[in-house]
PDB file of N, CA and C in Angstrom:
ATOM      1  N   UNK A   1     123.250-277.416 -40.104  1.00  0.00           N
ATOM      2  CA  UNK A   1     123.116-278.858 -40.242  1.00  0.00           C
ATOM      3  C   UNK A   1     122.672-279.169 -41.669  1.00  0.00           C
ATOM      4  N   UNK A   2     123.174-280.177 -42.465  1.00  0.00           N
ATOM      5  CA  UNK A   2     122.943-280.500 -43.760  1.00  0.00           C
ATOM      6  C   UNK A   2     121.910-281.520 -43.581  1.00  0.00           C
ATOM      7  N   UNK A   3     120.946-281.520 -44.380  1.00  0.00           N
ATOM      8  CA  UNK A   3     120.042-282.406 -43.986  1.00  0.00           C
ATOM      9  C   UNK A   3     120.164-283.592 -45.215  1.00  0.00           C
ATOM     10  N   UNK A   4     118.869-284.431 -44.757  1.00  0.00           N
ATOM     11  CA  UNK A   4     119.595-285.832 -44.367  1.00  0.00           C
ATOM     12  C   UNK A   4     119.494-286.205 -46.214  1.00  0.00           C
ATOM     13  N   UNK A   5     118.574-285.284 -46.887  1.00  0.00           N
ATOM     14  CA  UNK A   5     118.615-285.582 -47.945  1.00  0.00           C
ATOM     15  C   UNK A   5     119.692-285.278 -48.848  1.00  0.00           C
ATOM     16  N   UNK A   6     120.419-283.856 -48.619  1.00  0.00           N
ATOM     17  CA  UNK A   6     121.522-283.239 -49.215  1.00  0.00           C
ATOM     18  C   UNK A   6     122.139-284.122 -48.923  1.00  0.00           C
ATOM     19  N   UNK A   7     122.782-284.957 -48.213  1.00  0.00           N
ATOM     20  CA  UNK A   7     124.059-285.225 -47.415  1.00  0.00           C
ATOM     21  C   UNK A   7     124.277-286.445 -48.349  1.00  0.00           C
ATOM     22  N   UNK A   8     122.329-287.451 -48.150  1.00  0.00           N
ATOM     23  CA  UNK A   8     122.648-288.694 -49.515  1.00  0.00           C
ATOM     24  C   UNK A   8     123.047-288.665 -50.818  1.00  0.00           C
ATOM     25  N   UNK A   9     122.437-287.256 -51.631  1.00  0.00           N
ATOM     26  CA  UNK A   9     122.359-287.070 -52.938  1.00  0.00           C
ATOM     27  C   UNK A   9     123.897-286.250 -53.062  1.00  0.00           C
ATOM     28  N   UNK A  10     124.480-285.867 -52.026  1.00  0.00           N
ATOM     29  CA  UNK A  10     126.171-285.511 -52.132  1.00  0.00           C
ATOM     30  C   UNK A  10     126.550-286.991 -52.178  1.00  0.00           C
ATOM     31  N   UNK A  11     126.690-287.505 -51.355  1.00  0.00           N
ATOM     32  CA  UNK A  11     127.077-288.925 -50.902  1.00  0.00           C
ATOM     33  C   UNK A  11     126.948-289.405 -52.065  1.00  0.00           C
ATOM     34  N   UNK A  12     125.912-289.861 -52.985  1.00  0.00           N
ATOM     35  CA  UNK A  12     125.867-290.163 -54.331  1.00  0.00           C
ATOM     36  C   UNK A  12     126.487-290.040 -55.463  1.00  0.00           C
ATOM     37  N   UNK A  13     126.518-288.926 -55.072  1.00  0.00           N
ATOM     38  CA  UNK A  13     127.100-287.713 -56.297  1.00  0.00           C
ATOM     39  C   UNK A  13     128.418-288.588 -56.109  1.00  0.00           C
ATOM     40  N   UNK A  14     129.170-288.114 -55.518  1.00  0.00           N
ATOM     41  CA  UNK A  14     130.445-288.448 -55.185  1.00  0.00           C
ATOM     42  C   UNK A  14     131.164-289.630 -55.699  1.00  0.00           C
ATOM     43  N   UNK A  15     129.947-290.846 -55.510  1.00  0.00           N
ATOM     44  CA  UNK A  15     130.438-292.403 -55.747  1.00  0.00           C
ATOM     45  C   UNK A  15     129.877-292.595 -57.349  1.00  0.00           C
ATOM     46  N   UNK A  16     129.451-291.801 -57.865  1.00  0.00           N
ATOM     47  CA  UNK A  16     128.689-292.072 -59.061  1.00  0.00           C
ATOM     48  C   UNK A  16     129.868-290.861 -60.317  1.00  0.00           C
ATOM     49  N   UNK A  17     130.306-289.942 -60.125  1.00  0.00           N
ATOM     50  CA  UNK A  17     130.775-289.389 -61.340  1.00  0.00           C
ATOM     51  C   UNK A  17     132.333-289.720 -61.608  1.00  0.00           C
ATOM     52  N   UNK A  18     132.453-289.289 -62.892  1.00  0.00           N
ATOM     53  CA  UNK A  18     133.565-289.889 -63.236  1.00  0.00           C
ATOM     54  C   UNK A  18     134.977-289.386 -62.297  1.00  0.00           C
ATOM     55  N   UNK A  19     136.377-290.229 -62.593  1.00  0.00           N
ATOM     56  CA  UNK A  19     136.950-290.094 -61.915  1.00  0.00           C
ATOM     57  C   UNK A  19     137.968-288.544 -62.153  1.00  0.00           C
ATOM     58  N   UNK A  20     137.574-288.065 -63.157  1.00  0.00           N
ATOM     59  CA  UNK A  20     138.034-286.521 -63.358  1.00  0.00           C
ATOM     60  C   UNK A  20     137.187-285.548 -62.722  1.00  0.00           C
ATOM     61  N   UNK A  21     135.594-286.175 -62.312  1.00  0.00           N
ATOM     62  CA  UNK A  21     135.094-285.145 -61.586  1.00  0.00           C
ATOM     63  C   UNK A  21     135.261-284.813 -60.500  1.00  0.00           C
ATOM     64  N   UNK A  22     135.993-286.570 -59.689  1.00  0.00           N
ATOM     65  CA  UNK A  22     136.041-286.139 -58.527  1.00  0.00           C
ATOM     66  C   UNK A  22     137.557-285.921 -58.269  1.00  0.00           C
ATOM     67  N   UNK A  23     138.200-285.773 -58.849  1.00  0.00           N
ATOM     68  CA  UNK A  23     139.462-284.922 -58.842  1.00  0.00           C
ATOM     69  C   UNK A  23     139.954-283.734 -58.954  1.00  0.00           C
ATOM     70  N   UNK A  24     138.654-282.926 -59.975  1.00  0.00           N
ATOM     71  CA  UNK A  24     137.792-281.399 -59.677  1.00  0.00           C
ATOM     72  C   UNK A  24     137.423-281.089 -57.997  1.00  0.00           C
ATOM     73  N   UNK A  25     136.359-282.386 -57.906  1.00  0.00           N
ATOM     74  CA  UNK A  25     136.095-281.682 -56.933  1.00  0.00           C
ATOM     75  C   UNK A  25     137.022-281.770 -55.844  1.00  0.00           C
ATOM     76  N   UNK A  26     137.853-282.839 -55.676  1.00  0.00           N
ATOM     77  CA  UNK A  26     138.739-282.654 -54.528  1.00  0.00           C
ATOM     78  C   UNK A  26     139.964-280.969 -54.594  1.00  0.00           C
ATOM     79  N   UNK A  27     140.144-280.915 -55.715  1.00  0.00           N
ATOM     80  CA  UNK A  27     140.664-279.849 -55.648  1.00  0.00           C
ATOM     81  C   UNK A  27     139.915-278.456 -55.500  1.00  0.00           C
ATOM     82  N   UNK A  28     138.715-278.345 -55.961  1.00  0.00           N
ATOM     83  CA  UNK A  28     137.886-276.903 -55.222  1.00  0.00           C
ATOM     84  C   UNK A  28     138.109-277.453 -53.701  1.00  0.00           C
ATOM     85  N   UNK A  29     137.676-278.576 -53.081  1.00  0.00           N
ATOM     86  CA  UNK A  29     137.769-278.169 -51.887  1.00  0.00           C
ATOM     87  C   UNK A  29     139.255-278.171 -51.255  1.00  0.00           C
ATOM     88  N   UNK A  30     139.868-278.432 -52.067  1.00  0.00           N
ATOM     89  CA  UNK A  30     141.422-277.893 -51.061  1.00  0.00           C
ATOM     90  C   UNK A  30     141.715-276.599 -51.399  1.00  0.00           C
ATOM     91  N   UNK A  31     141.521-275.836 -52.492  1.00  0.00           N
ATOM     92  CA  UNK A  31     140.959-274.639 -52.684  1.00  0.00           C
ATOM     93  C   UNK A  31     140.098-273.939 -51.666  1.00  0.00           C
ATOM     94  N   UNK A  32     139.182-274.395 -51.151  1.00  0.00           N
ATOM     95  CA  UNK A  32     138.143-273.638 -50.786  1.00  0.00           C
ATOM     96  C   UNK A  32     138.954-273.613 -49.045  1.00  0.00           C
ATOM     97  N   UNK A  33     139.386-274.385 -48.814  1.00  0.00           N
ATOM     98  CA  UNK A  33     139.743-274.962 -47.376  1.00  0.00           C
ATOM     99  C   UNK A  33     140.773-274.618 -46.821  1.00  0.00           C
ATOM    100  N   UNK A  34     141.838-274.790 -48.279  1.00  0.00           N
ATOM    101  CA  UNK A  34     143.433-274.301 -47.558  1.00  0.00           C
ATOM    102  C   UNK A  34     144.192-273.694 -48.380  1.00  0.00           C
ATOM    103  N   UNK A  35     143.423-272.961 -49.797  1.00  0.00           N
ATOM    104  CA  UNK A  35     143.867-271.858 -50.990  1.00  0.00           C
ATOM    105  C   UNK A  35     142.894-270.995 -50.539  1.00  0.00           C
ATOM    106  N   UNK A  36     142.814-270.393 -51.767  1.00  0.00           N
ATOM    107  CA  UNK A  36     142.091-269.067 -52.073  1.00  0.00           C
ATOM    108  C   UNK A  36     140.914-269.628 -51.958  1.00  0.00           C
ATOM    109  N   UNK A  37     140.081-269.083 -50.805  1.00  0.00           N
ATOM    110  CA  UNK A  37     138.756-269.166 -50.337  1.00  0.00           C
ATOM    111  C   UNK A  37     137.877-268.968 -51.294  1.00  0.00           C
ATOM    112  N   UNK A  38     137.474-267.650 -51.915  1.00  0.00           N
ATOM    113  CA  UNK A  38     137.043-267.136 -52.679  1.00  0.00           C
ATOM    114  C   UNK A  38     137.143-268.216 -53.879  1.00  0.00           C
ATOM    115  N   UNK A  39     137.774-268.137 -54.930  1.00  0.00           N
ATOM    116  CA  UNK A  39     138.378-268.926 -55.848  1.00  0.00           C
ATOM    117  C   UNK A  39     137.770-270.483 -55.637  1.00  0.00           C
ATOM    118  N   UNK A  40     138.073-271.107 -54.648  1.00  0.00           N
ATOM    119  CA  UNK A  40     137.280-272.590 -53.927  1.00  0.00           C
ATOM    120  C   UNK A  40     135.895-272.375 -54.181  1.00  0.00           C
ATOM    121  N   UNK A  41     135.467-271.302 -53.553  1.00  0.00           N
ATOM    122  CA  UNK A  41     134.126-271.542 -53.096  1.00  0.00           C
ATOM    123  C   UNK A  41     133.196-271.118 -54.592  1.00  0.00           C
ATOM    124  N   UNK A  42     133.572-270.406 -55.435  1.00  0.00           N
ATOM    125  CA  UNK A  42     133.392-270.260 -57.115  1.00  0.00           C
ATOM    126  C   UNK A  42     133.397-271.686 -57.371  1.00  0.00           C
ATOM    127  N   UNK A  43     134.428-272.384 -57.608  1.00  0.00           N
ATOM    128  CA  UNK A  43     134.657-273.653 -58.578  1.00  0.00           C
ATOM    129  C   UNK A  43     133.773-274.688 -57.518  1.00  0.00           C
ATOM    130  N   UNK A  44     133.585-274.325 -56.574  1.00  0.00           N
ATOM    131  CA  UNK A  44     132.950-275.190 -56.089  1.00  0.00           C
ATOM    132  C   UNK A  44     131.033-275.337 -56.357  1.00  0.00           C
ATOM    133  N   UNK A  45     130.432-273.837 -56.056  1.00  0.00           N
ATOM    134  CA  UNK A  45     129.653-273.813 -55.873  1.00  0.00           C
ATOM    135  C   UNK A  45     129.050-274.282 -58.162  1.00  0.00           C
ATOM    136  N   UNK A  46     130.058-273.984 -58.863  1.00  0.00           N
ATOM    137  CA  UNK A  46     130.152-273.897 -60.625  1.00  0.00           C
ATOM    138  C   UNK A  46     129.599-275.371 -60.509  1.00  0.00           C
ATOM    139  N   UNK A  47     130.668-276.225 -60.041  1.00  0.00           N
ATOM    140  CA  UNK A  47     130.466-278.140 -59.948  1.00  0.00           C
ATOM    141  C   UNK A  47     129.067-278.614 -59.620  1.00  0.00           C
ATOM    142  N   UNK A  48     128.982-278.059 -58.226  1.00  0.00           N
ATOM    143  CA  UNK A  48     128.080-278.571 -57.819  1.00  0.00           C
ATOM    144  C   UNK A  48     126.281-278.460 -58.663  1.00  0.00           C
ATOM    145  N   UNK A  49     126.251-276.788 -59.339  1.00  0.00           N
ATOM    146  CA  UNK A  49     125.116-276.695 -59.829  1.00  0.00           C
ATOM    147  C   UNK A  49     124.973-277.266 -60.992  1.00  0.00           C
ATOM    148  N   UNK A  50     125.855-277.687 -61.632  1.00  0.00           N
ATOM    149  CA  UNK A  50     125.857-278.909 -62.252  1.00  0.00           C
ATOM    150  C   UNK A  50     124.989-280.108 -62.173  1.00  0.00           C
ATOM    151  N   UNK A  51     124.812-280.723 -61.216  1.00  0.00           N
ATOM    152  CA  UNK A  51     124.458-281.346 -60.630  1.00  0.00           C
ATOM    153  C   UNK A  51     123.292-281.533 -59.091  1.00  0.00           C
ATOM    154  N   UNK A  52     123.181-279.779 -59.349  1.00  0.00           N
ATOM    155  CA  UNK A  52     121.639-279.205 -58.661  1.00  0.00           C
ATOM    156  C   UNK A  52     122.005-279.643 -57.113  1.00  0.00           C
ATOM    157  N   UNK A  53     123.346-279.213 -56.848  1.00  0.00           N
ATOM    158  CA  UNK A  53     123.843-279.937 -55.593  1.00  0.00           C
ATOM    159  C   UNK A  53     124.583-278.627 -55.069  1.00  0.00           C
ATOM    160  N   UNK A  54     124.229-277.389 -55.385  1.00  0.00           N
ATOM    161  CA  UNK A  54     124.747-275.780 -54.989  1.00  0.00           C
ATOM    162  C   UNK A  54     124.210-275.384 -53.846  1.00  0.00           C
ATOM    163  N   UNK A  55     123.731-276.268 -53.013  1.00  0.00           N
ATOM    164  CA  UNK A  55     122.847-275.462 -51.757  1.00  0.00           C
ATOM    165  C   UNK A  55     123.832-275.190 -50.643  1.00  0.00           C
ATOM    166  N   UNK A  56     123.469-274.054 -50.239  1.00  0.00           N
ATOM    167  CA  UNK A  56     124.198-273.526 -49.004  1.00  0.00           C
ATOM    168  C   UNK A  56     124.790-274.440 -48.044  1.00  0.00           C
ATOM    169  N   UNK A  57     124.006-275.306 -47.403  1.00  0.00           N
ATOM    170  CA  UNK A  57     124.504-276.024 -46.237  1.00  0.00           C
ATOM    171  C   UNK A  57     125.712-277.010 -47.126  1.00  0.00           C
ATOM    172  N   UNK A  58     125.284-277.429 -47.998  1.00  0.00           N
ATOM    173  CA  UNK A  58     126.767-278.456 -48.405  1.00  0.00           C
ATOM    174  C   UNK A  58     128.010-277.725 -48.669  1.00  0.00           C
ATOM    175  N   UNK A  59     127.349-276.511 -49.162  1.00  0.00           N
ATOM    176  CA  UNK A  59     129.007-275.545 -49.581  1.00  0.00           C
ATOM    177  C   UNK A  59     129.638-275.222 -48.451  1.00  0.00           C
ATOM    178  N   UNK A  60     129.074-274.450 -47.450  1.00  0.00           N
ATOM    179  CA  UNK A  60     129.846-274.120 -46.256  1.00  0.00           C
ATOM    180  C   UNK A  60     130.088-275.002 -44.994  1.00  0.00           C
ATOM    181  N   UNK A  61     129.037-276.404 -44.856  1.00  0.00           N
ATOM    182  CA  UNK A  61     129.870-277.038 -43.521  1.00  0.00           C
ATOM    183  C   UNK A  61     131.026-277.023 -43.198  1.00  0.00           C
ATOM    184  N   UNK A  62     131.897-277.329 -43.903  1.00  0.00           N
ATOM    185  CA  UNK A  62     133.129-277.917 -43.583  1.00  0.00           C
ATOM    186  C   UNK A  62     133.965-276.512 -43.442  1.00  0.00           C
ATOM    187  N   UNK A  63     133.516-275.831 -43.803  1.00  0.00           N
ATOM    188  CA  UNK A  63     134.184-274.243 -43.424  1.00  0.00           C
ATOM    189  C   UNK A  63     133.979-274.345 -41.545  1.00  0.00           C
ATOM    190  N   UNK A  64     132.658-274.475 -41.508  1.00  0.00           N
ATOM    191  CA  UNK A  64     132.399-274.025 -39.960  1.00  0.00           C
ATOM    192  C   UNK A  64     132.705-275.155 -39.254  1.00  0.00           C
ATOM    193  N   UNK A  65     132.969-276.345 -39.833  1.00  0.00           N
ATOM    194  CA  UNK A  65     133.868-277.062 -39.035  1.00  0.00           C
ATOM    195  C   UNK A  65     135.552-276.741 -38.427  1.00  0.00           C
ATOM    196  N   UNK A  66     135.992-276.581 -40.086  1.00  0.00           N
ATOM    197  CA  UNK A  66     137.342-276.227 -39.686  1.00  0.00           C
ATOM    198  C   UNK A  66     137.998-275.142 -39.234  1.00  0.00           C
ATOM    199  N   UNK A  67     136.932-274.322 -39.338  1.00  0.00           N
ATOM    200  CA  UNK A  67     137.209-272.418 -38.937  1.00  0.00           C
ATOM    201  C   UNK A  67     136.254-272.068 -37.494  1.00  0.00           C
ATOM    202  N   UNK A  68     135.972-273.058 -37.134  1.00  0.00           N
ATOM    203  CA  UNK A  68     134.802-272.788 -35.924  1.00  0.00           C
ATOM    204  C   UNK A  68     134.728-271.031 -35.431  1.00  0.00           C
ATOM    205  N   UNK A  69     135.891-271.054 -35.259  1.00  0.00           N
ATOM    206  CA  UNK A  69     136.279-269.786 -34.620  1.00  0.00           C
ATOM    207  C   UNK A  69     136.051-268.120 -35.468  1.00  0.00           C
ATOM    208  N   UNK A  70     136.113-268.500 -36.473  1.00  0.00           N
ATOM    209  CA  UNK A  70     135.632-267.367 -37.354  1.00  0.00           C
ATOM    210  C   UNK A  70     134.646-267.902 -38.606  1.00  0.00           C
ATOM    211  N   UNK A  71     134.480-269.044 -38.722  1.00  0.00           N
ATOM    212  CA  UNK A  71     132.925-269.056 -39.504  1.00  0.00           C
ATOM    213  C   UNK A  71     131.657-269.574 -38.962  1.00  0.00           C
ATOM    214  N   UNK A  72     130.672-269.358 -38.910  1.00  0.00           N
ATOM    215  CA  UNK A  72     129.535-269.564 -38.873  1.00  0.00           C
ATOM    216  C   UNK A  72     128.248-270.155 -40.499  1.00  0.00           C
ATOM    217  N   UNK A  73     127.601-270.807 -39.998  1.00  0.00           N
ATOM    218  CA  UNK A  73     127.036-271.715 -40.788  1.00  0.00           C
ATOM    219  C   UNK A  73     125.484-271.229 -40.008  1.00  0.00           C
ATOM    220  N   UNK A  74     125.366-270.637 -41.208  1.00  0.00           N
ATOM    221  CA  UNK A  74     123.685-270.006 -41.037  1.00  0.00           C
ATOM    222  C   UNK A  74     122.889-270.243 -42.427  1.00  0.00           C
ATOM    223  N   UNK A  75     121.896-270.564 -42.528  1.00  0.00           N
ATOM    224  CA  UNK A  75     121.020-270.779 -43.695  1.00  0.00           C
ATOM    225  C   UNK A  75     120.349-269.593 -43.949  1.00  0.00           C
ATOM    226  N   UNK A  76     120.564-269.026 -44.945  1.00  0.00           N
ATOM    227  CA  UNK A  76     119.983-267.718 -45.745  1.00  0.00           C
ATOM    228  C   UNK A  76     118.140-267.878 -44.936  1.00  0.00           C
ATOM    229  N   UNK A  77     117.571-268.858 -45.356  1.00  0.00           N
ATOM    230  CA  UNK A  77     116.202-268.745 -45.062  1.00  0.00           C
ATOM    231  C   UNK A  77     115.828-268.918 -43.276  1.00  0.00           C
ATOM    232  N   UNK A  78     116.716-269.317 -42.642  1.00  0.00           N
ATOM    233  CA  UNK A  78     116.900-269.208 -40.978  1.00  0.00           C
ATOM    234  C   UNK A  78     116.939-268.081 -40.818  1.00  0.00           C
ATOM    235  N   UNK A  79     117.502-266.824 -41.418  1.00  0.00           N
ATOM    236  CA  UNK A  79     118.060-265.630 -40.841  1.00  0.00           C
ATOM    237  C   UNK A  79     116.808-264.942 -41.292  1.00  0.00           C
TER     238      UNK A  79
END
């Protein structure tokens, strides 16, 4: 579960950078989602620390949404 603070300061992020960033980022995540996993999840996790927005739960939800079946969404400090 992404909590409630990540989710605003993504949410933010998003409506606030320019319109080349978020054309980056739409493409890591079609990368990350429905290309080269690996490769996605690099350019993704590169963007985000940028912007101090690299934390686990935002990088992988949408994996364990769309992969239910073979990903899992566990927090390093849960385990």
């Amino acid at each position: 579960m992404v909590s409630m603070f990540a989710e605003s300061r993504f949410r933010d992020f998003a409506r606030s950078v320019h319109s080349e960033t978020q054309v980056l980022l739409s493409a890591t995540l079609e990368a990350l989602y429905y290309g080269d996993e690996a490769e996605g999840l690099e350019a993704l996790v590169e963007l985000l620390a940028e912007y101090k927005l690299a934390k686990w739960p935002l990088v992988t939800v949408v994996n364990a949404y769309l992969k239910a079946d073979t990903d899992l969404l566990v927090k390093p400090t849960t385990t």
